[in-house]
Protein backbone atom coordinates (compact mmCIF):
# COMPACT_ATOMS: atom_id res chain seq x y z
CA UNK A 1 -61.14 -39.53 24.83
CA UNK A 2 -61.07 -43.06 23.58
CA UNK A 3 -57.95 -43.86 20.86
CA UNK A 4 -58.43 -46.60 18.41
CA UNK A 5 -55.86 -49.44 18.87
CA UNK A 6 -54.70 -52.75 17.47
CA UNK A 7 -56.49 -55.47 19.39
CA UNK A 8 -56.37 -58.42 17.00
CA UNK A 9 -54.27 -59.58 14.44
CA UNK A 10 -55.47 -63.02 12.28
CA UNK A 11 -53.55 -64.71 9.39
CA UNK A 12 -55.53 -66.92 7.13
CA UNK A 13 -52.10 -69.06 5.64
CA UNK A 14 -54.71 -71.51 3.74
CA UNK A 15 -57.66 -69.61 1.80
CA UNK A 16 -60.77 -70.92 3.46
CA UNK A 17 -59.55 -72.64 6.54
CA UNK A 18 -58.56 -71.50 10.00
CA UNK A 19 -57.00 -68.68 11.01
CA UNK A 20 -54.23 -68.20 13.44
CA UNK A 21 -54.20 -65.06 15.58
CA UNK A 22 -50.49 -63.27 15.88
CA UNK A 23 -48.86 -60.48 17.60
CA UNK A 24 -47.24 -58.99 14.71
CA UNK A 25 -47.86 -59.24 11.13
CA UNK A 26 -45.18 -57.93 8.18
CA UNK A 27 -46.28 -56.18 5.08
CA UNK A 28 -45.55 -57.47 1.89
CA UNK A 29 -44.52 -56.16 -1.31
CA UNK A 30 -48.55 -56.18 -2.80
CA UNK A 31 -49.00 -54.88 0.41
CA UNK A 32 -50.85 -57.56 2.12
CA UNK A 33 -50.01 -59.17 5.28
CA UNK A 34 -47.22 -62.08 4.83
CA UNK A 35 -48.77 -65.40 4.99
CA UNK A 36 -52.40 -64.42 4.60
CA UNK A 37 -53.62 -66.57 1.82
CA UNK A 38 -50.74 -67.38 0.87
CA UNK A 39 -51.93 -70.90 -0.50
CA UNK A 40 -55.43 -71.60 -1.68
CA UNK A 41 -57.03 -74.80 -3.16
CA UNK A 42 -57.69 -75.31 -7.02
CA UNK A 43 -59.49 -77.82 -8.75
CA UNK A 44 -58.71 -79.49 -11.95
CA UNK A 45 -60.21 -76.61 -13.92
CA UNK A 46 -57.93 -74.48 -11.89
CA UNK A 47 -61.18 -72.81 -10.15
CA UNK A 48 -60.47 -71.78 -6.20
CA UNK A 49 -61.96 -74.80 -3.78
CA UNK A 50 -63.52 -72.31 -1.11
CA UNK A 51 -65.66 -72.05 1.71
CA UNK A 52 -68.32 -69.88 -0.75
CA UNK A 53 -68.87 -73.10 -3.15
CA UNK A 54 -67.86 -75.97 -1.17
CA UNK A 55 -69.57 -75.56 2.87
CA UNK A 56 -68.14 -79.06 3.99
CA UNK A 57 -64.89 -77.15 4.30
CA UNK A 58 -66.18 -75.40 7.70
CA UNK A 59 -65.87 -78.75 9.11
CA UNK A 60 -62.14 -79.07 8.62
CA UNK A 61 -60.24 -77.86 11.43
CA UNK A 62 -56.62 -76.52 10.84
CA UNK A 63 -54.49 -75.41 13.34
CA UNK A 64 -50.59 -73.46 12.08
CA UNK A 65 -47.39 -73.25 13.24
CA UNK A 66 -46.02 -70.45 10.94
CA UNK A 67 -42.47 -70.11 11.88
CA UNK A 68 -41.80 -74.23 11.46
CA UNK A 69 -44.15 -74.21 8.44
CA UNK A 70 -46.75 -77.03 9.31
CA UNK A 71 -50.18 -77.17 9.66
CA UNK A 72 -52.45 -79.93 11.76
CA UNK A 73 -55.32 -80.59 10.35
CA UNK A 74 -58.23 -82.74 11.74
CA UNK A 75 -60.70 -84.26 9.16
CA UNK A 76 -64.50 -85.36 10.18
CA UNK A 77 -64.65 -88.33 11.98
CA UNK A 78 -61.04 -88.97 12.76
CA UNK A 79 -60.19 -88.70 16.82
CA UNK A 80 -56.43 -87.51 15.92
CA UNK A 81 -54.95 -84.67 13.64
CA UNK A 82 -52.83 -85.15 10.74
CA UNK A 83 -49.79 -82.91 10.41
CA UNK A 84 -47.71 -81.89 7.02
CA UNK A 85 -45.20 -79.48 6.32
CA UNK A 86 -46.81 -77.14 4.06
CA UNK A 87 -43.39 -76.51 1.70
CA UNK A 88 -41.83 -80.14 2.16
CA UNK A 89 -45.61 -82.43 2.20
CA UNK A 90 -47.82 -80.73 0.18
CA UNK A 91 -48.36 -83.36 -1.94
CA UNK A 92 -49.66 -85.34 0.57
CA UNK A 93 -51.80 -82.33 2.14
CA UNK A 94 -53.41 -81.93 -1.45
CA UNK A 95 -53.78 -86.00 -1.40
CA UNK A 96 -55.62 -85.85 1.95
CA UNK A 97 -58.10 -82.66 1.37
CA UNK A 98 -59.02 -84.52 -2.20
CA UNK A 99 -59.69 -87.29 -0.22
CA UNK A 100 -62.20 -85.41 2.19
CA UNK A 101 -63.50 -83.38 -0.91
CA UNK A 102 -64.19 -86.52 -3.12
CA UNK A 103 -62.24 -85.01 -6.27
CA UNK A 104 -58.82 -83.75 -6.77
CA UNK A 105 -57.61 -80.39 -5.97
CA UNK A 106 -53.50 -78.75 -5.58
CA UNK A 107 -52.22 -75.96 -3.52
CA UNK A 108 -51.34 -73.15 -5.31
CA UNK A 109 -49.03 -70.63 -3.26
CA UNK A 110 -48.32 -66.44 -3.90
CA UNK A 111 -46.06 -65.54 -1.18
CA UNK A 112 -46.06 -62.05 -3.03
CA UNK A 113 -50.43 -61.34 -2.61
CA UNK A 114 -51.41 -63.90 -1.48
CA UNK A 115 -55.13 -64.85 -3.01
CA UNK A 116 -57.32 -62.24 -1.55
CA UNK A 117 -60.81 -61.87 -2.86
CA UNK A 118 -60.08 -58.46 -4.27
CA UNK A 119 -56.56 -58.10 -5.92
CA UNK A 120 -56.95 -54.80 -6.30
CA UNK A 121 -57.21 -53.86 -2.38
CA UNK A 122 -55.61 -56.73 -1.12
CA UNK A 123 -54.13 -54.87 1.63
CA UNK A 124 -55.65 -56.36 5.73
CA UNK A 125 -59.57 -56.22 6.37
CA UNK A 126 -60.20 -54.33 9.21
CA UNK A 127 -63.51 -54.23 11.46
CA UNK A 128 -63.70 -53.02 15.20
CA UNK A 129 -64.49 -55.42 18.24
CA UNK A 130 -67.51 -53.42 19.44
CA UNK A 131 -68.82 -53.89 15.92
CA UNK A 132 -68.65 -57.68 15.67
CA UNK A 133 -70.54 -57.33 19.11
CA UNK A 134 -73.07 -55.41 18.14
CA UNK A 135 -73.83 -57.56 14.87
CA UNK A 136 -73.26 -60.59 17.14
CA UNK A 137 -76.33 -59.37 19.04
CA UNK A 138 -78.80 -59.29 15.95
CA UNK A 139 -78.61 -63.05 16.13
CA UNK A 140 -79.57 -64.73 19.40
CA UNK A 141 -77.42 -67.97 18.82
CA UNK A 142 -74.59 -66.08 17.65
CA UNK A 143 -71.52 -64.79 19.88
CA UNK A 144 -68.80 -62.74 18.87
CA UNK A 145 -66.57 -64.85 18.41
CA UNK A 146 -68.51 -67.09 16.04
CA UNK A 147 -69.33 -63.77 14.27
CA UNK A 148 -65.39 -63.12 14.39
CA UNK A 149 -64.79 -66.48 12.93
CA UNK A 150 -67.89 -65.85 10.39
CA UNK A 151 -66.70 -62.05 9.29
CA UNK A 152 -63.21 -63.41 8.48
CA UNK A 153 -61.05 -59.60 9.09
CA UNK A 154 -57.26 -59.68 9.22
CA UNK A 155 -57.34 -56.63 11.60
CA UNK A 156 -59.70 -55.67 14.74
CA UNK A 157 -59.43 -52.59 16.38
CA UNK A 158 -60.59 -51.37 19.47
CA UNK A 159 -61.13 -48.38 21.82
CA UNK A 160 -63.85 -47.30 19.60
CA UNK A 161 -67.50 -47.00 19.14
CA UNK A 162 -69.45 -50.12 16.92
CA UNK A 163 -68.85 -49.24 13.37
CA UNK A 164 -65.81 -46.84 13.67
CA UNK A 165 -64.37 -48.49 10.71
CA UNK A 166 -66.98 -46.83 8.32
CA UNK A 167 -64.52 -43.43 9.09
CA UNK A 168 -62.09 -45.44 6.88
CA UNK A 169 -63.46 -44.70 3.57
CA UNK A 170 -64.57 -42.19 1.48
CA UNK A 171 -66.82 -41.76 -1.73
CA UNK A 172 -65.94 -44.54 -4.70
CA UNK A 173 -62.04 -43.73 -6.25
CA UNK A 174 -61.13 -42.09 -3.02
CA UNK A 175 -59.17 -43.50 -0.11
CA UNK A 176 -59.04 -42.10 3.74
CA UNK A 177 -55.48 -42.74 4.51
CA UNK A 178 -55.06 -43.99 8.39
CA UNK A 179 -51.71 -45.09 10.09
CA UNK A 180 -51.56 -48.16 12.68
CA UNK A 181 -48.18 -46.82 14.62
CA UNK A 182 -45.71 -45.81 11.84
CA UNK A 183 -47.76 -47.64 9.07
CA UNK A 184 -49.92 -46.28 6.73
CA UNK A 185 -52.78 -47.83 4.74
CA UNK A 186 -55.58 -46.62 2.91
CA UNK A 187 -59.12 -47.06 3.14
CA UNK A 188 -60.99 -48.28 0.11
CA UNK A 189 -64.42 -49.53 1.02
CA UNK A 190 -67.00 -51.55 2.83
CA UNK A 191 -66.51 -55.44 2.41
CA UNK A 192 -69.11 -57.20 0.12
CA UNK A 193 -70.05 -59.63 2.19
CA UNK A 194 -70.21 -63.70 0.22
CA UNK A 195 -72.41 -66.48 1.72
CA UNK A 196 -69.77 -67.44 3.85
CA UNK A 197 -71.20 -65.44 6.89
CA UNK A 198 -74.50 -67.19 6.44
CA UNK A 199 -73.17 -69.99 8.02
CA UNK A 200 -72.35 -71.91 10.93
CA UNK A 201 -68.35 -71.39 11.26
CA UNK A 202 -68.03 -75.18 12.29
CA UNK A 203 -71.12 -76.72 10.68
CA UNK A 204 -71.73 -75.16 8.12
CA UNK A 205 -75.25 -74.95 8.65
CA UNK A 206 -77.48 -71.58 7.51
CA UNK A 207 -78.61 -69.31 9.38
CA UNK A 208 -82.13 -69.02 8.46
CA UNK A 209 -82.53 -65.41 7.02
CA UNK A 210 -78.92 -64.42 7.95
CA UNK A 211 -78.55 -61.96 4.98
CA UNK A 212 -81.99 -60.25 5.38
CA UNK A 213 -81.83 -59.19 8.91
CA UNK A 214 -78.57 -58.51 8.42
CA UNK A 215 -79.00 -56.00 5.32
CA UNK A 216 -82.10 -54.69 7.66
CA UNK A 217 -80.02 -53.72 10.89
CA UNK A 218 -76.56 -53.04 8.64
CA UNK A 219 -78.85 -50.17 7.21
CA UNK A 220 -80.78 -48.99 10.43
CA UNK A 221 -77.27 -48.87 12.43
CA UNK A 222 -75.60 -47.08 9.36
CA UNK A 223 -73.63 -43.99 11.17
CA UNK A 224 -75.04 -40.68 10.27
CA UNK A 225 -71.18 -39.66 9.26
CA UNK A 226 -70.06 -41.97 6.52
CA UNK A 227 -70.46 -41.96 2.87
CA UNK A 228 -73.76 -43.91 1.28
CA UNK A 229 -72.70 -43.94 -2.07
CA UNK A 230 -70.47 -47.32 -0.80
CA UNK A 231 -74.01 -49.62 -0.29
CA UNK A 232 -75.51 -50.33 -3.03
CA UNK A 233 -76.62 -52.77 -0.78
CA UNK A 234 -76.45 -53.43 2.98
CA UNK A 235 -74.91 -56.40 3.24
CA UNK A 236 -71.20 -54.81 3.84
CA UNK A 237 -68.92 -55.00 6.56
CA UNK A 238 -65.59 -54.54 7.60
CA UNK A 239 -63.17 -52.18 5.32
CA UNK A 240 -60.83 -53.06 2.00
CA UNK A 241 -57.48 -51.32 2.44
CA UNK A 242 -53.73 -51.25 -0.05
CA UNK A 243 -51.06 -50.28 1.08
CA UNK A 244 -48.50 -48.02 -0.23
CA UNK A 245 -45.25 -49.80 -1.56
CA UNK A 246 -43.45 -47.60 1.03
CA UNK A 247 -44.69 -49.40 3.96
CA UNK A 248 -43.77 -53.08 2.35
CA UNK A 249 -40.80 -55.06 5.45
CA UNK A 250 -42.60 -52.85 8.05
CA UNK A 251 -44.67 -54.40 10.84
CA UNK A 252 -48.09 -54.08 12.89
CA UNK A 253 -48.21 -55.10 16.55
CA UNK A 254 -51.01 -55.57 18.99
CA UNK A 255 -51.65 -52.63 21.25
CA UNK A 256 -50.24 -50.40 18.66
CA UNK A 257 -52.18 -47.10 18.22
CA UNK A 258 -54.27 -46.26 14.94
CA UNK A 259 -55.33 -42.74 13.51
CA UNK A 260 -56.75 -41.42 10.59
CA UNK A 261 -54.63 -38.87 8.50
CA UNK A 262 -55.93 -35.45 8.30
């Protein structure tokens, strides 16, 4: 009998850039995972700087060092990194990415939520390995992990069929309530997709027709035992969880065991 586990863990600590994959991830008070999102970029107008309106921020590469607080971050064109401490140089981090953007933008930090797209689930994404290689083959140039880089999840679990995660939620105003060891989280929905997927994780560059084949085989690989009522369209993926307030200082670890609550 196969038994879901915890393969993957990924923090996102900038909205939009890099992730870094951990072993173990705390919950916070909102119930989201600590660190993830836990700055994003505004402009002047106070609108988020993200991957969805601005591409040229696939090129940036960012690399984190969460427990000394720092993040190395290598621009277009330049052979060597540039490092800043994200609490003690942020100035000088939001001085370099305006630079690269060609107009101002600030960090704004929520250590308490984060900025998840969805504040009102903005418990961990969670999508299955053996999904993001089945999607990964419905796209010749695309491996799994560009399609894990693309599909952006907090959580991946394995030991499961492709699209296992569907299980995870119910009709709209329900939840499916699941534990990963002694934590419990509940399932809201399928992820609306953005354009971010469309593109090339590094490049930027479209995939020609990336949301229409994608919509096509979402829907012809839809498992016979989930609830429809979630897709009004097909281009959804991965699973919107909260989390109770209960289950805020506890911790998920890798190889941990997951089951749904009956």
């Amino acid at each position: 009998m196969q038994t879901a586990y915890l393969a993957k863990i990924f923090i996102y600590p900038i909205k939009s850039l890099d992730a870094v994959e951990v072993e173990n991830a705390t919950i916070t008070n909102s119930g989201s995972l600590r660190y993830d999102r836990e700055f994003a970029l505004v402009d002047a107008q106070n609108r988020f700087v993200n991957g969805k309106r601005y591409p040229q921020l696939h090129l940036l590469r960012s690399t984190f060092s969460l427990a000394k607080r720092l993040i190395k971050v290598k621009f277009p064109g330049e052979n060597s990194e540039q490092v800043f401490h994200l609490d003690e140089e942020r100035p000088a981090l939001a001085s370099a990415l305006s630079n690269f953007l060609g107009f101002p933008v600030q960090l704004q930090q929520n250590t308490n939520m984060g900025f998840p797209d969805d504040t009102d689930s903005p418990g961990a994404t969670i999508i299955s390995t053996p999904t993001l290689t089945e999607v990964a083959s419905w796209f010749p140039s695309i491996n799994i992990d560009e399609m894990r880089r693309r599909m952006r999840a907090n959580i991946e679990i394995d030991g499961v069929p492709a699209f296992w995660e569907d299980r995870l939620f119910a009709a709209s105003g329900e939840t499916v309530a699941f534990k990963i060891a002694d934590v419990q989280f509940l399932g809201i929905n399928p992820c609306q997709r953005c354009i971010v997927p469309t593109r090339d994780s590094y490049s930027g560059e479209v995939y020609p027709n990336f949301q229409k084949i994608f919509g096509q085989k979402r829907q012809a690989t839809l498992p016979n035992y989930i609830n429809t009522t979630q897709f009004n369209h097909f281009y959804r993926l991965a699973v919107n969880t909260r989390v109770p307030i209960s289950e805020a200082g506890k911790k998920i670890i890798i190889g941990s065991s997951m089951e749904i609550c009956q």
